[in-house]
C-alpha atoms as a PDB file:
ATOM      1  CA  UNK A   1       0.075  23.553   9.460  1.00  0.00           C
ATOM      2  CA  UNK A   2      -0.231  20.271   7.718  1.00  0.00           C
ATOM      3  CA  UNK A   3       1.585  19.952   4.341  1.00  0.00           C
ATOM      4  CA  UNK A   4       0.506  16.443   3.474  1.00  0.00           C
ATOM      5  CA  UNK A   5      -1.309  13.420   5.091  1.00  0.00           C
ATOM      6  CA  UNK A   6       1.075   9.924   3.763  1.00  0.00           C
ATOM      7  CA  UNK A   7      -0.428   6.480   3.884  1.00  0.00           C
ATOM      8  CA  UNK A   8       1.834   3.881   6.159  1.00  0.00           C
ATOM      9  CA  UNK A   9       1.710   0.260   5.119  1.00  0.00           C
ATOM     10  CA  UNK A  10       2.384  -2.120   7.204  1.00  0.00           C
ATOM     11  CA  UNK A  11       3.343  -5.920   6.085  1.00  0.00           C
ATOM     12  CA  UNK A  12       3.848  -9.225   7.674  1.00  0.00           C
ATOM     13  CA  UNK A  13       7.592  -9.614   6.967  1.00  0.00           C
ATOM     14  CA  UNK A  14       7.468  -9.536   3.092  1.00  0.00           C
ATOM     15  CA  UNK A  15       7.879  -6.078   3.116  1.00  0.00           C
ATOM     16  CA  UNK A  16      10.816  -6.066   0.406  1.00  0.00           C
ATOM     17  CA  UNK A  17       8.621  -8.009  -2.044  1.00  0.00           C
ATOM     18  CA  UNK A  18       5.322  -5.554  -1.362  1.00  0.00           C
ATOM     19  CA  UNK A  19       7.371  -2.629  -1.859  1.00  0.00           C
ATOM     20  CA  UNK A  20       8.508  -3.474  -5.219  1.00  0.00           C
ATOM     21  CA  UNK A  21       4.886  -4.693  -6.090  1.00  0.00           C
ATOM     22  CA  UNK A  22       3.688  -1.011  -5.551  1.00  0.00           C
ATOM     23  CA  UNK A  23       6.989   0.454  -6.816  1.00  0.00           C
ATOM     24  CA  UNK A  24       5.744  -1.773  -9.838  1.00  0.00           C
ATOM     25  CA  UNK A  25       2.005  -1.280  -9.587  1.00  0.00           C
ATOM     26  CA  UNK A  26       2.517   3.018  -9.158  1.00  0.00           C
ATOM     27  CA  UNK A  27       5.490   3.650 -11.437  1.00  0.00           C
ATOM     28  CA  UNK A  28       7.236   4.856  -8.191  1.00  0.00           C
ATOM     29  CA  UNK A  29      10.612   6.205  -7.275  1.00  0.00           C
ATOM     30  CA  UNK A  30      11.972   4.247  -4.238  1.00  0.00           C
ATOM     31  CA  UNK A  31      13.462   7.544  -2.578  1.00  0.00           C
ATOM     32  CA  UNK A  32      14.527   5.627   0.953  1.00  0.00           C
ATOM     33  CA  UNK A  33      14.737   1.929   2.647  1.00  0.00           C
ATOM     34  CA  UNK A  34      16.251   0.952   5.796  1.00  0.00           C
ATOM     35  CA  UNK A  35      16.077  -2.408   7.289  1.00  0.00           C
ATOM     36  CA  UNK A  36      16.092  -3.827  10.897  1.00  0.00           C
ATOM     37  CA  UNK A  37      20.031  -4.357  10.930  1.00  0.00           C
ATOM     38  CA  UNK A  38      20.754  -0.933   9.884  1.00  0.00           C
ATOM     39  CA  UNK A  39      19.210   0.527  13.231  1.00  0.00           C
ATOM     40  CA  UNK A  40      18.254  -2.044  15.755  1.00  0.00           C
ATOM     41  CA  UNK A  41      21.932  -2.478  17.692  1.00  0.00           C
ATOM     42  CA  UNK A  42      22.100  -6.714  18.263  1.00  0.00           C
ATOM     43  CA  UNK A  43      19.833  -7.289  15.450  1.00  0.00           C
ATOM     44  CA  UNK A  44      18.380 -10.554  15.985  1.00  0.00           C
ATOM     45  CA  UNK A  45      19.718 -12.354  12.505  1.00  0.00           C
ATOM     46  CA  UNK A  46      15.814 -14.035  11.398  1.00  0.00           C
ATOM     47  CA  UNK A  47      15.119  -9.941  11.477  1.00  0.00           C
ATOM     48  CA  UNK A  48      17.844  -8.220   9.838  1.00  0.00           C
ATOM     49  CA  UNK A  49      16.481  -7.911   6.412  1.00  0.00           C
ATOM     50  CA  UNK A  50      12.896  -6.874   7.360  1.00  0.00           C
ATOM     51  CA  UNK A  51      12.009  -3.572   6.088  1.00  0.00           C
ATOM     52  CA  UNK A  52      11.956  -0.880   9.118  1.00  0.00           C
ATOM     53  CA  UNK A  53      11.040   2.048   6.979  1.00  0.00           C
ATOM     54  CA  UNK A  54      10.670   2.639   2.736  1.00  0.00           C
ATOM     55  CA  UNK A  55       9.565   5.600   1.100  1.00  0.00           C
ATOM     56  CA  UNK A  56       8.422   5.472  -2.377  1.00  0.00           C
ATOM     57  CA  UNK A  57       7.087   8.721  -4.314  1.00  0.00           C
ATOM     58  CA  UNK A  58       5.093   9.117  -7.433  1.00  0.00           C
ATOM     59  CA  UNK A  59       2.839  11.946  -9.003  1.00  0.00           C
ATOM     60  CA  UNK A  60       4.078  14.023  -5.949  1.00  0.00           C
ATOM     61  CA  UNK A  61       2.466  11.277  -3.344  1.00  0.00           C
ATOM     62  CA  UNK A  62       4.552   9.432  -0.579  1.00  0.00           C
ATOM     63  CA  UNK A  63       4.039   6.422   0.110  1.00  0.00           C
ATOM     64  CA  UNK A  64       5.443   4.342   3.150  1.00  0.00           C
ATOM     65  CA  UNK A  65       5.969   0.729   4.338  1.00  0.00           C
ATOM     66  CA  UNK A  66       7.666  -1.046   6.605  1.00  0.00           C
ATOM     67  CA  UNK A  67       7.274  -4.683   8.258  1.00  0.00           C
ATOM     68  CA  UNK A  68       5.613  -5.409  11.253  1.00  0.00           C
ATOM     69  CA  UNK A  69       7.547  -5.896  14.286  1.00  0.00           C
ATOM     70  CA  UNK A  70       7.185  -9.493  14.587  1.00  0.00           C
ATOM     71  CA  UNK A  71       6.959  -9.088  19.079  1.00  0.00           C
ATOM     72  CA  UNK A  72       3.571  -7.491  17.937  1.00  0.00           C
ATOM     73  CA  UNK A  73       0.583  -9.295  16.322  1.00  0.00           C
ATOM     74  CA  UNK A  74      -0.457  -8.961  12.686  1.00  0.00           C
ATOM     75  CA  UNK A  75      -3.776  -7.818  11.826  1.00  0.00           C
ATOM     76  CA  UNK A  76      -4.480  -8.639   7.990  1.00  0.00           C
ATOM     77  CA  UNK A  77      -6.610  -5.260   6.604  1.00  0.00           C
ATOM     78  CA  UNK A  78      -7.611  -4.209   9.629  1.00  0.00           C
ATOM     79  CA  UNK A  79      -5.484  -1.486  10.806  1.00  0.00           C
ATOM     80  CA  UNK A  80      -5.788   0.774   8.158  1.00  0.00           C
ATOM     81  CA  UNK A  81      -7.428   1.392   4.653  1.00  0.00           C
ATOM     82  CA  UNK A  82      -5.875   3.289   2.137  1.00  0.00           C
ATOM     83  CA  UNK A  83      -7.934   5.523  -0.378  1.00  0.00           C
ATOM     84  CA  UNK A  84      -6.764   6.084  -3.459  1.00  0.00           C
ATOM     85  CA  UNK A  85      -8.662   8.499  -5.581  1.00  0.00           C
ATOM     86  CA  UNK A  86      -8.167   8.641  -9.219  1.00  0.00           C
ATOM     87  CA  UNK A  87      -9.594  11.302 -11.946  1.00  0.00           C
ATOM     88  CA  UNK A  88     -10.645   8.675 -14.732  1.00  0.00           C
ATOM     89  CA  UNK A  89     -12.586   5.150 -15.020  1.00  0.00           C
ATOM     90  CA  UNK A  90      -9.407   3.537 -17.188  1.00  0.00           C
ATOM     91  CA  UNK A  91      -7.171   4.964 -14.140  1.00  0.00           C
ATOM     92  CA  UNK A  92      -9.682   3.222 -12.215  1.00  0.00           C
ATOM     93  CA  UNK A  93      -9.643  -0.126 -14.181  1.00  0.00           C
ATOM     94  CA  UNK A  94      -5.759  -0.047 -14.310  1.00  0.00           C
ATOM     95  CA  UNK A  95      -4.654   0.407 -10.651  1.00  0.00           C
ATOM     96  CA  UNK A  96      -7.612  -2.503  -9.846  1.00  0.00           C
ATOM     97  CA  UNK A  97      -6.298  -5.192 -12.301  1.00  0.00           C
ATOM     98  CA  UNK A  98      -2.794  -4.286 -10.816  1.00  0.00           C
ATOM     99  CA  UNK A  99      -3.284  -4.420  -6.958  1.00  0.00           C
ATOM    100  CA  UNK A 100      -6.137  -6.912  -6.825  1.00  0.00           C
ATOM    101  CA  UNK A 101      -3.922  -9.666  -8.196  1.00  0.00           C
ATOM    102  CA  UNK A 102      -3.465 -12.119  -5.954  1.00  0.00           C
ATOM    103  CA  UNK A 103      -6.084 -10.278  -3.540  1.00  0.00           C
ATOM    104  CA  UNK A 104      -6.747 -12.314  -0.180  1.00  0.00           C
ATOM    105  CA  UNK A 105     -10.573 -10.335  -0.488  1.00  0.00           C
ATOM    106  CA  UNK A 106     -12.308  -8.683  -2.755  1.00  0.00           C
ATOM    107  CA  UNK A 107     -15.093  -6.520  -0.525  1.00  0.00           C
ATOM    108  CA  UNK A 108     -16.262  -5.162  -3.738  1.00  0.00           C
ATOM    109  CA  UNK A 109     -15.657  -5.319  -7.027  1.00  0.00           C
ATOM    110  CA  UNK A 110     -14.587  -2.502  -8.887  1.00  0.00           C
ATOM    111  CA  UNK A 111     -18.092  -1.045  -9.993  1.00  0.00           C
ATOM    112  CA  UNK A 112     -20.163   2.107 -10.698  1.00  0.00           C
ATOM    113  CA  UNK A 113     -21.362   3.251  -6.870  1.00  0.00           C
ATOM    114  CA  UNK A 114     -24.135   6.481  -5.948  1.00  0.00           C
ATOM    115  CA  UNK A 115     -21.234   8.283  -5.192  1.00  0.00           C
ATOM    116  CA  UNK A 116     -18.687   7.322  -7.735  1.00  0.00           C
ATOM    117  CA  UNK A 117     -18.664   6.067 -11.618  1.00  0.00           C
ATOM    118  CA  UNK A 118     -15.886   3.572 -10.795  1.00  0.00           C
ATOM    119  CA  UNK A 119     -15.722   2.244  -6.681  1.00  0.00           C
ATOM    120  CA  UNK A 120     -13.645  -0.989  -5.761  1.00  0.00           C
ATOM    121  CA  UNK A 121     -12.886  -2.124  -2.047  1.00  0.00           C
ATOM    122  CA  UNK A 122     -10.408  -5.267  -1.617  1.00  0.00           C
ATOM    123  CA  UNK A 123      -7.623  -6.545   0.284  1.00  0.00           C
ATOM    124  CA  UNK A 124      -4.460  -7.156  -1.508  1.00  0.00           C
ATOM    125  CA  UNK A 125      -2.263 -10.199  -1.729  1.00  0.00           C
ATOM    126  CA  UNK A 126      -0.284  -8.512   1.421  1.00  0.00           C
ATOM    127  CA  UNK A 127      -2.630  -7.815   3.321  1.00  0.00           C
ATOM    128  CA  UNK A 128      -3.719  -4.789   2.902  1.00  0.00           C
ATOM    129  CA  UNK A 129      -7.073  -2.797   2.601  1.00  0.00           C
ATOM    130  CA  UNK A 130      -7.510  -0.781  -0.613  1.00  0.00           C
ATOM    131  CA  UNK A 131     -10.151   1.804  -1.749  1.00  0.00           C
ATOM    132  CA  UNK A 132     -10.432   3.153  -5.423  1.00  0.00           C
ATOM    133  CA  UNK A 133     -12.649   5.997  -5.989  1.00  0.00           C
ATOM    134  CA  UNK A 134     -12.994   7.799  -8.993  1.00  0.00           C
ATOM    135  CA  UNK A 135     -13.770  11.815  -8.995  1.00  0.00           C
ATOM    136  CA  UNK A 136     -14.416  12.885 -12.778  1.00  0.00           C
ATOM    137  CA  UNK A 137     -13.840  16.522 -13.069  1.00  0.00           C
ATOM    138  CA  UNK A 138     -16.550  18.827 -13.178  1.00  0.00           C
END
């Protein structure tokens, strides 16, 4: 059985300064962070203080994060795209004017869609690909 589905970020080394950004942005709880010197044995020193795994929580979501391993190439928004979906327009409005500063794109603008009274698509200052949707209770 599945108990819950967690979004992964992944950042181009500047994983310490995007977690506190969402910690920040979410009102999260940093609940765990390891870096590459506290589990790779002969930790190369320009790598010891990336991030290889962070959990933060809030409102009973986990969210994780850790920096890309620099042998492998990074891919800015494309790997993954991570949906938030809020219960209120001014829950909408909030999260957008706090990740979408600094964005590197904005794909859309947050904005009244068919399928939802507040919609915004964008990639943030880190590099990564953000949806807002807004589902007003019945």
């Amino acid at each position: 059985m599945i108990t819950a589905l967690n979004v992964y970020l992944i950042t181009n080394g500047n994983g310490k300064e995007a977690l506190e950004f969402y910690k920040n942005a979410f009102k999260a709880e940093i609940t765990q962070l390891s870096f590459w010197k506290d589990g790779v044995p002969d930790c190369p020193k320009d790598r010891e203080n990336l991030v290889m795994n962070a959990q933060m929580e809030f409102n009973g979501i986990r969210l994780q994060l850790s920096d890309e391993n620099p042998d492998f190439e990074y891919k800015t928004g494309g790997n993954m795209s991570a949906a938030i979906i809020v219960d209120s327009i001014e829950e909408a409005q909030d999260l957008y004017a706090k990740l979408s500063v600094n964005a590197q794109e904005i794909v859309i603008e947050l904005q009244e869609m068919f399928w939802s009274p507040a919609y915004a698509n964008f990639i943030d200052q880190f590099g990564i690909m953000w949806q807002i949707n807004t589902e007003l209770p019945s």
